[in-house]
Protein backbone atom coordinates (compact mmCIF):
# COMPACT_ATOMS: atom_id res chain seq x y z
CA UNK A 1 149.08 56.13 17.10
CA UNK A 2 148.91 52.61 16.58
CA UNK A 3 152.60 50.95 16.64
CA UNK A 4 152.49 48.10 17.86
CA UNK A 5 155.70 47.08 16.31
CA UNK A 6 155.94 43.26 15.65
CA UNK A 7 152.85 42.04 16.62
CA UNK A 8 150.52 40.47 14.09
CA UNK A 9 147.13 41.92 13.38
CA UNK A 10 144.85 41.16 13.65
CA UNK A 11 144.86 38.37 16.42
CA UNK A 12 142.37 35.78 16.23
CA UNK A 13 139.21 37.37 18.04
CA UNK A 14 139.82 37.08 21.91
CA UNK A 15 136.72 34.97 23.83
CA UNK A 16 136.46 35.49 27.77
CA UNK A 17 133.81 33.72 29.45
CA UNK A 18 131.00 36.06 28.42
CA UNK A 19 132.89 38.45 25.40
CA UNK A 20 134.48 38.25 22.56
CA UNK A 21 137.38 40.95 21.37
CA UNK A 22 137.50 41.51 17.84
CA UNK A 23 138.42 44.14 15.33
CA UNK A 24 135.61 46.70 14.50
CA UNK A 25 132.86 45.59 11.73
CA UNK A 26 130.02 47.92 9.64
CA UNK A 27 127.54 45.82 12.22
CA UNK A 28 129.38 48.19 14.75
CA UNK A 29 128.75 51.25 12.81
CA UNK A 30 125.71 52.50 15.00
CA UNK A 31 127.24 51.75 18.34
CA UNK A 32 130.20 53.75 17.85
CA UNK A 33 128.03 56.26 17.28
CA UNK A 34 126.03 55.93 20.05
CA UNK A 35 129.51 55.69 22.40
CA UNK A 36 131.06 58.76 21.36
CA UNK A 37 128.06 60.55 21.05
CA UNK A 38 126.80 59.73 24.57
CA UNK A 39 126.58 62.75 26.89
CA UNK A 40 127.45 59.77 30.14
CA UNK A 41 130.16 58.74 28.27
CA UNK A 42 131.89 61.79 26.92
CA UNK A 43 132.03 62.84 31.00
CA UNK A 44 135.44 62.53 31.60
CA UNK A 45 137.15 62.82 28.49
CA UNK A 46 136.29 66.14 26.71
CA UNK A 47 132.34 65.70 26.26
CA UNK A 48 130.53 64.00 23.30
CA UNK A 49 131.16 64.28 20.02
CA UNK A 50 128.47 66.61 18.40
CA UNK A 51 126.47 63.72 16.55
CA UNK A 52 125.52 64.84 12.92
CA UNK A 53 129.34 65.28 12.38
CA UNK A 54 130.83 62.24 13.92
CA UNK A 55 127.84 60.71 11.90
CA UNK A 56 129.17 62.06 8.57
CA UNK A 57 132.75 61.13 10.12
CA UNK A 58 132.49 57.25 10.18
CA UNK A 59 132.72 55.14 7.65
CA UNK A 60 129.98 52.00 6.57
CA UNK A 61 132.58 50.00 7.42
CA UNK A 62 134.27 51.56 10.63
CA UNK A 63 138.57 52.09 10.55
CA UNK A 64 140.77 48.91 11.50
CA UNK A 65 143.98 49.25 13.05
CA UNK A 66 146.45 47.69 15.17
CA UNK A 67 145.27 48.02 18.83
CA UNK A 68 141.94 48.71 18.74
CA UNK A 69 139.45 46.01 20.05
CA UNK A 70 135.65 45.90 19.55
CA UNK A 71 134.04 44.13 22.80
CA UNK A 72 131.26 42.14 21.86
CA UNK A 73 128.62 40.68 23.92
CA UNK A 74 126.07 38.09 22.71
CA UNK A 75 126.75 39.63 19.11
CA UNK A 76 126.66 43.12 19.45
CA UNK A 77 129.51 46.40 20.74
CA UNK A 78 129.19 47.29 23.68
CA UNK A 79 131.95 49.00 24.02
CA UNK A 80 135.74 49.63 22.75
CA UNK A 81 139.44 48.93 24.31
CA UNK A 82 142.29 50.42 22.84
CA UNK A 83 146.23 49.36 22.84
CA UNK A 84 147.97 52.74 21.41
CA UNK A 85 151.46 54.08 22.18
CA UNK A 86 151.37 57.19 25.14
CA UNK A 87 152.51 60.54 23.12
CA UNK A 88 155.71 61.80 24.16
CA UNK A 89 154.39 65.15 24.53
CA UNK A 90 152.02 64.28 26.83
CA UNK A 91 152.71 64.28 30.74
CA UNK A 92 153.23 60.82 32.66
CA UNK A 93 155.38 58.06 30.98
CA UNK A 94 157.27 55.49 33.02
CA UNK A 95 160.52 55.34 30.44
CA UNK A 96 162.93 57.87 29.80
CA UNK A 97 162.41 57.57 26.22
CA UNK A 98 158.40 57.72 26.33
CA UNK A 99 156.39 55.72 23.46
CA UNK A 100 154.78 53.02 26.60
CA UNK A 101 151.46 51.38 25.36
CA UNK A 102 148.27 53.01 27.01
CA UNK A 103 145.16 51.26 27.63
CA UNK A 104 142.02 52.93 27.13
CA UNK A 105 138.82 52.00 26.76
CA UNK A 106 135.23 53.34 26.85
CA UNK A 107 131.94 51.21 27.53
CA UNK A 108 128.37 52.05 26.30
CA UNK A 109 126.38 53.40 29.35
CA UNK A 110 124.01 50.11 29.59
CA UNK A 111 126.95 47.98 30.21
CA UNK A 112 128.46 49.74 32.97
CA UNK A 113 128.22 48.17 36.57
CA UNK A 114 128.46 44.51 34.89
CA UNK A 115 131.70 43.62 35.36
CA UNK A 116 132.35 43.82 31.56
CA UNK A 117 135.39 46.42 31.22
CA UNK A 118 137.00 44.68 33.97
CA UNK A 119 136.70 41.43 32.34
CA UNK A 120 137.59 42.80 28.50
CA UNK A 121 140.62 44.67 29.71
CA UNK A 122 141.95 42.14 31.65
CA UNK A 123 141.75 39.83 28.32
CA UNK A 124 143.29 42.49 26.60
CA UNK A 125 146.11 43.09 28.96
CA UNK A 126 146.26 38.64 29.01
CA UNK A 127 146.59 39.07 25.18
CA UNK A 128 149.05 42.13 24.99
CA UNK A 129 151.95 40.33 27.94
CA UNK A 130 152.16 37.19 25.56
CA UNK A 131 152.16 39.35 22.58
CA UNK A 132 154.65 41.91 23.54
CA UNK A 133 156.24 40.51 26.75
CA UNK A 134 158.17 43.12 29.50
CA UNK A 135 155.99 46.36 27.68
CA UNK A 136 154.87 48.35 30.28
CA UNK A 137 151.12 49.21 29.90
CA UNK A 138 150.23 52.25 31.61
CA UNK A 139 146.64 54.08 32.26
CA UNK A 140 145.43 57.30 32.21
CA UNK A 141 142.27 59.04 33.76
CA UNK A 142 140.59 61.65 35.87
CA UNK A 143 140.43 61.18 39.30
CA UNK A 144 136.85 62.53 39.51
CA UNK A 145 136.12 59.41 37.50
CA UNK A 146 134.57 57.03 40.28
CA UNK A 147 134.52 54.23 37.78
CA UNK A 148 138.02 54.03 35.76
CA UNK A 149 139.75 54.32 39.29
CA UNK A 150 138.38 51.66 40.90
CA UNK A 151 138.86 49.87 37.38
CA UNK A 152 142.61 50.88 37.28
CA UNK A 153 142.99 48.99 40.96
CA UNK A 154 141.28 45.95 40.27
CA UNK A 155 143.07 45.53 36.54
CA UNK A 156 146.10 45.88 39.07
CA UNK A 157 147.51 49.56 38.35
CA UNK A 158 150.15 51.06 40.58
CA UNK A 159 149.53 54.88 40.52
CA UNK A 160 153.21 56.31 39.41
CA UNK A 161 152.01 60.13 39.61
CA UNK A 162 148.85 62.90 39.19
CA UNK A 163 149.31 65.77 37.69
CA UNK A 164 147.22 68.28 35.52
CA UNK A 165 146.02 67.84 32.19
CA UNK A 166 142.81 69.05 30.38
CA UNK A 167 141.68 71.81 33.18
CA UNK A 168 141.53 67.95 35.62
CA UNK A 169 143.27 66.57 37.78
CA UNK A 170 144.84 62.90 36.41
CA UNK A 171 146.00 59.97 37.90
CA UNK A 172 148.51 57.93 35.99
CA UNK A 173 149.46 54.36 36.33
CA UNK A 174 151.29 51.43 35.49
CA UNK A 175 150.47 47.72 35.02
CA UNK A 176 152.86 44.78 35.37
CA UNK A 177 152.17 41.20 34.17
CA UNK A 178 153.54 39.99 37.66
CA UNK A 179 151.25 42.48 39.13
CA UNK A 180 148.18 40.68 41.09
CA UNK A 181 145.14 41.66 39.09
CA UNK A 182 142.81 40.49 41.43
């Protein structure tokens, strides 16, 4: 899903003080690869991607579309961040109605422990409250993953509710632009 309804994309590429968030180019190609292919990464959500086929899978030039952010360090992905609507089906939402933007966002294994998701997401989240302002951003992730909780709490997530999904226990949350994200 990837309604963003009136926002313009792409924006111009977003620069933080050490990375830049841009829309996905065939330079990117490999390292997409590499992240969805990556036994560390595929942990928590559903395992890796069996490589020959995600190889055949991706394009030269990999897909564009509203919500999806390459983060780029010193020229090259190191990992993605992701603006897409929550599926009504799915368990947690914060409206009635369903349909709130979810962030997610997945890092290549030599970038974790840098301070580089918190840093991207928080631009993203910066970016998203001017471009769509009063949207509730929520989160979504295990909470057997060490990592993406203590991200949710610094990005300044309020946990709403856990429940099961995916034979896991998940935590879900919400973000607020007034929201300390300190």
């Amino acid at each position: 899903m990837s309604d963003l309804g009136p926002v313009v994309w792409p924006p111009a590429p977003i620069r933080t003080e050490r990375l830049v968030l841009r829309e996905p180019e065939a330079r990117d190609r490999t390292a997409i690869i590499e992240l969805f292919t990556s036994p560390e990464v595929g942990t928590y959500i559903g395992g890796p991607r069996p490589r020959d086929e995600f190889e055949r899978a991706v394009p030269e030039v990999p897909r564009r579309r509203p919500g999806l952010f390459v983060v780029d360090l010193d020229g090259a992905m190191i990992g993605v961040i992701t603006l897409d609507r929550r599926d009504a089906e799915r368990p947690g939402h914060v409206r009635p109605e369903a349909g709130e933007i979810e962030l997610g966002y997945m890092f290549l294994p030599e970038a974790w422990g840098c301070g580089y998701a918190t840093e991207a997401c928080a631009a993203a989240l910066d970016w998203f409250t001017g471009a769509l302002p009063g949207e509730p951003v929520v989160l979504c992730t295990q909470t057997a993953n060490d990592r993406s909780m203590r991200l949710a709490a610094k990005l300044g997530f309020t946990e709403v509710e856990r429940f099961e999904e995916y034979g896991a226990e998940q935590w879900f949350g919400v973000w607020s632009s007034v929201t300390p994200s300190g």
